[in-house]
N, C-alpha and C. Protein backbone atom coordinates (compact mmCIF):
# COMPACT_ATOMS: atom_id res chain seq x y z
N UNK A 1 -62.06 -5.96 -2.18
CA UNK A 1 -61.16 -4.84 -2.17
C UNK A 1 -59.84 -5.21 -1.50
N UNK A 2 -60.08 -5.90 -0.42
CA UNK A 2 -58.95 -6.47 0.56
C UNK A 2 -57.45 -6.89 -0.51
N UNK A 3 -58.43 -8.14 -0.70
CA UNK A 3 -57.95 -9.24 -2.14
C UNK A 3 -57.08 -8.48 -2.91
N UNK A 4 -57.74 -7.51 -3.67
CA UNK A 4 -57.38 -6.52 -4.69
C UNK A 4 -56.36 -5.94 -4.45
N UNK A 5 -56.75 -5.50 -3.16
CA UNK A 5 -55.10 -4.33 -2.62
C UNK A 5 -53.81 -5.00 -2.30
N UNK A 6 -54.03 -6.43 -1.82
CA UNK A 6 -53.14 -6.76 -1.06
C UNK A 6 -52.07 -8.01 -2.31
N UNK A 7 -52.94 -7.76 -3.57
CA UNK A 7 -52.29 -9.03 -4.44
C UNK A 7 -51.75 -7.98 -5.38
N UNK A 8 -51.96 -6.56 -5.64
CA UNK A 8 -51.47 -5.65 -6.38
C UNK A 8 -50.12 -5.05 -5.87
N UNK A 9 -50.01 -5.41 -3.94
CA UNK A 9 -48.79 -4.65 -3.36
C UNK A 9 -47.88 -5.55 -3.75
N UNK A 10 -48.51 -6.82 -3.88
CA UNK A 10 -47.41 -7.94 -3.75
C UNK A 10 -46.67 -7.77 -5.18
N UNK A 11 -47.55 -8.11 -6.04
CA UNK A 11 -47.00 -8.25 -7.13
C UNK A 11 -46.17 -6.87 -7.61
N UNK A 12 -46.62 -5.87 -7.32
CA UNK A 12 -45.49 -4.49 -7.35
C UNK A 12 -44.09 -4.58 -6.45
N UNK A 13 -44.59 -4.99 -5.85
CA UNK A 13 -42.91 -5.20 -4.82
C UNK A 13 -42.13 -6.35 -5.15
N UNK A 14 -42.34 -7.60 -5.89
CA UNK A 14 -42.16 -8.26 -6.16
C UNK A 14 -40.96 -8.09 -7.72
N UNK A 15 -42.10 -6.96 -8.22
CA UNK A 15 -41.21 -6.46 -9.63
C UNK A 15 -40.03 -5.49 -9.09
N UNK A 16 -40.20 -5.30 -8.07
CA UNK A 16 -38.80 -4.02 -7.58
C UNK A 16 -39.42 -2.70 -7.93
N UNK A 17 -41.19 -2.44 -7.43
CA UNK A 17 -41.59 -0.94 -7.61
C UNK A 17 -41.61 -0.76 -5.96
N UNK A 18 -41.48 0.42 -5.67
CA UNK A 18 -41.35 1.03 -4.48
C UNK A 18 -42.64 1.12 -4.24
N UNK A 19 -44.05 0.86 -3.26
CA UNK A 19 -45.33 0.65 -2.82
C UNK A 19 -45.88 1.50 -2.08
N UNK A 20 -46.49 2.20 -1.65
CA UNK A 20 -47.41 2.81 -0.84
C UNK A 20 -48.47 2.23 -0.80
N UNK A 21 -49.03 1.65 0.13
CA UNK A 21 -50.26 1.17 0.31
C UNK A 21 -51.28 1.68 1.72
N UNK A 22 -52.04 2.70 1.20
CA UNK A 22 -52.89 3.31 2.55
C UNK A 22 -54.43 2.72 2.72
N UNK A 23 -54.52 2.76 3.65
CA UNK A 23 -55.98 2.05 4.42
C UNK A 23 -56.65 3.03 5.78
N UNK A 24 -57.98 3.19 5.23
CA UNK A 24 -58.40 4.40 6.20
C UNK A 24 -58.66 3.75 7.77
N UNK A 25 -58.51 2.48 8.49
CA UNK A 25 -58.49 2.35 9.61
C UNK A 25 -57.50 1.08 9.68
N UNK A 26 -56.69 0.90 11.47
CA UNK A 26 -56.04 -0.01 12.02
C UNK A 26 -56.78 -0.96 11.78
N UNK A 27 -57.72 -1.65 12.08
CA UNK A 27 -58.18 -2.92 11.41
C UNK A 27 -57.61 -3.50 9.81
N UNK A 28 -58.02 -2.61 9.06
CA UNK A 28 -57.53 -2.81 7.90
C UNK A 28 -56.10 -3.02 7.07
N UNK A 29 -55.53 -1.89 8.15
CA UNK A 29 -53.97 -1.56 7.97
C UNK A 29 -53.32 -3.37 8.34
N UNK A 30 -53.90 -3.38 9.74
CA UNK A 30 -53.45 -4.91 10.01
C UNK A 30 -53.97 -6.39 9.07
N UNK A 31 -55.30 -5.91 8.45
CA UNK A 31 -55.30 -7.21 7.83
C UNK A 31 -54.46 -7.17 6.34
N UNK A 32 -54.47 -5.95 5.82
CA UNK A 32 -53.64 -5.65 4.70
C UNK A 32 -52.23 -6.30 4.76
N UNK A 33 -51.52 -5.82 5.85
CA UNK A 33 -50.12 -6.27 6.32
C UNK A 33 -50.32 -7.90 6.78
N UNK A 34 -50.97 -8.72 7.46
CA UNK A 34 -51.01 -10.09 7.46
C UNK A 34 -50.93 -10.68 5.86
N UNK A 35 -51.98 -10.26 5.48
CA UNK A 35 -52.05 -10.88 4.11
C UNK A 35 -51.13 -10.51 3.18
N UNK A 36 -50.52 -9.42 3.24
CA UNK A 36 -49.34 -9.17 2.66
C UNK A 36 -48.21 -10.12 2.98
N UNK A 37 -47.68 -10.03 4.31
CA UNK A 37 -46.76 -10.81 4.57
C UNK A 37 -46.95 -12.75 4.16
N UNK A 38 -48.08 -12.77 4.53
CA UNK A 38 -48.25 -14.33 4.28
C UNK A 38 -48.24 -14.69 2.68
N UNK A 39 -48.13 -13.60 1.72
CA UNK A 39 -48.36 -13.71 0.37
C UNK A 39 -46.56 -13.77 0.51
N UNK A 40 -45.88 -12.91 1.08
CA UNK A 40 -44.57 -12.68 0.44
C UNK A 40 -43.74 -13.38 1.14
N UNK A 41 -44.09 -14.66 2.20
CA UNK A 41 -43.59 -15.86 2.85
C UNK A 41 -43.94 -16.82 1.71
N UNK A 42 -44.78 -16.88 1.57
CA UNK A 42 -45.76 -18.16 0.16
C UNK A 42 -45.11 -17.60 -1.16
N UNK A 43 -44.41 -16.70 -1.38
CA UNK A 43 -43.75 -16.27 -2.32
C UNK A 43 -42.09 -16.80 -2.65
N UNK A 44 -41.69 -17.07 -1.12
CA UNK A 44 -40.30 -16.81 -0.63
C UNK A 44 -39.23 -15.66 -0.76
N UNK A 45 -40.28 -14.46 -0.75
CA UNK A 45 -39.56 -12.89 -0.93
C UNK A 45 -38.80 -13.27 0.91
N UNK A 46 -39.57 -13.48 1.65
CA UNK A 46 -39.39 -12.97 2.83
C UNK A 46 -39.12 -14.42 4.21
N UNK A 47 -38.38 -14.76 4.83
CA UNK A 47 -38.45 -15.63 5.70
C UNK A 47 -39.49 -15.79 6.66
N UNK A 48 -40.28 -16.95 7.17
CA UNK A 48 -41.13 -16.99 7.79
C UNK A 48 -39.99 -17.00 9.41
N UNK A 49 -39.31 -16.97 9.83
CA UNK A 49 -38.44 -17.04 10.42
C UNK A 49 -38.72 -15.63 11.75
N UNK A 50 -38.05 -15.92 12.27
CA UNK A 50 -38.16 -14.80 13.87
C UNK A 50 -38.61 -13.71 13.43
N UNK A 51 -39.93 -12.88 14.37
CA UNK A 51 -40.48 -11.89 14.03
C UNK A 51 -40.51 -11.52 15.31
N UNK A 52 -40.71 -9.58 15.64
CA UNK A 52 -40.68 -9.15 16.64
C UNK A 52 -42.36 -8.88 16.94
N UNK A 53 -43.34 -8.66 17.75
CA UNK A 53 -44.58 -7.55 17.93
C UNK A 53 -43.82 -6.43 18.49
N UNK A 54 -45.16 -5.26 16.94
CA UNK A 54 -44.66 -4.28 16.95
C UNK A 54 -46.02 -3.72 17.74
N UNK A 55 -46.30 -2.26 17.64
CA UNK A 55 -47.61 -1.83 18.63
C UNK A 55 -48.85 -2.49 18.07
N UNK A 56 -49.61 -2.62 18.39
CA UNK A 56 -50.87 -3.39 18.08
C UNK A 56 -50.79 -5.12 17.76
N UNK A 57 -49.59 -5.38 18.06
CA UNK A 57 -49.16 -7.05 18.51
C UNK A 57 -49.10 -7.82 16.67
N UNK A 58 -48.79 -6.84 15.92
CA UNK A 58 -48.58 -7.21 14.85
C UNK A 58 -46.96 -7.60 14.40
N UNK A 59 -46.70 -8.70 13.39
CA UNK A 59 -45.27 -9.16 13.59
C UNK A 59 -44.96 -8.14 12.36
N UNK A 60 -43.17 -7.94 12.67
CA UNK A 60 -42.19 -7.94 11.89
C UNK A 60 -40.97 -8.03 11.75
N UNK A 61 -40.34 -8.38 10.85
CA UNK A 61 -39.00 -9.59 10.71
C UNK A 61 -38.43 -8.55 9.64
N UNK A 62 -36.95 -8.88 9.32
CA UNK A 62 -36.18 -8.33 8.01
C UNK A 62 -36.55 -9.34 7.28
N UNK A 63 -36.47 -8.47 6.19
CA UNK A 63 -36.71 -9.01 4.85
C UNK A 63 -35.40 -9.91 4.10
């Protein structure tokens, strides 16, 4: 399911669709968003470059 969700956000954002992606707990929310981001670094949508922790010590950078 992980897999599923997180290669469907990519590839939608990728085409220029606007995404919503919900997950019923913080565990999930965070692994969704890792694997997201590491798909859209391995993509080169996004710089692997300086990232801040946001609450729950998860990174984020501009796009």
């Amino acid at each position: 399911m992980l897999d599923a969700a997180a290669a469907a956000y990519t590839s939608l954002t990728t085409q220029g669709t606007d995404v919503l992606l919900m997950a019923s707990d913080h565990h999930l929310r965070r692994e969704l968003s890792r694997r997201i981001r590491d798909d859209l670094i391995r993509l080169g949508c996004v710089d692997s470059g300086p990232a801040v922790r946001i609450a729950g010590g998860g990174p984020s950078q501009p796009r």
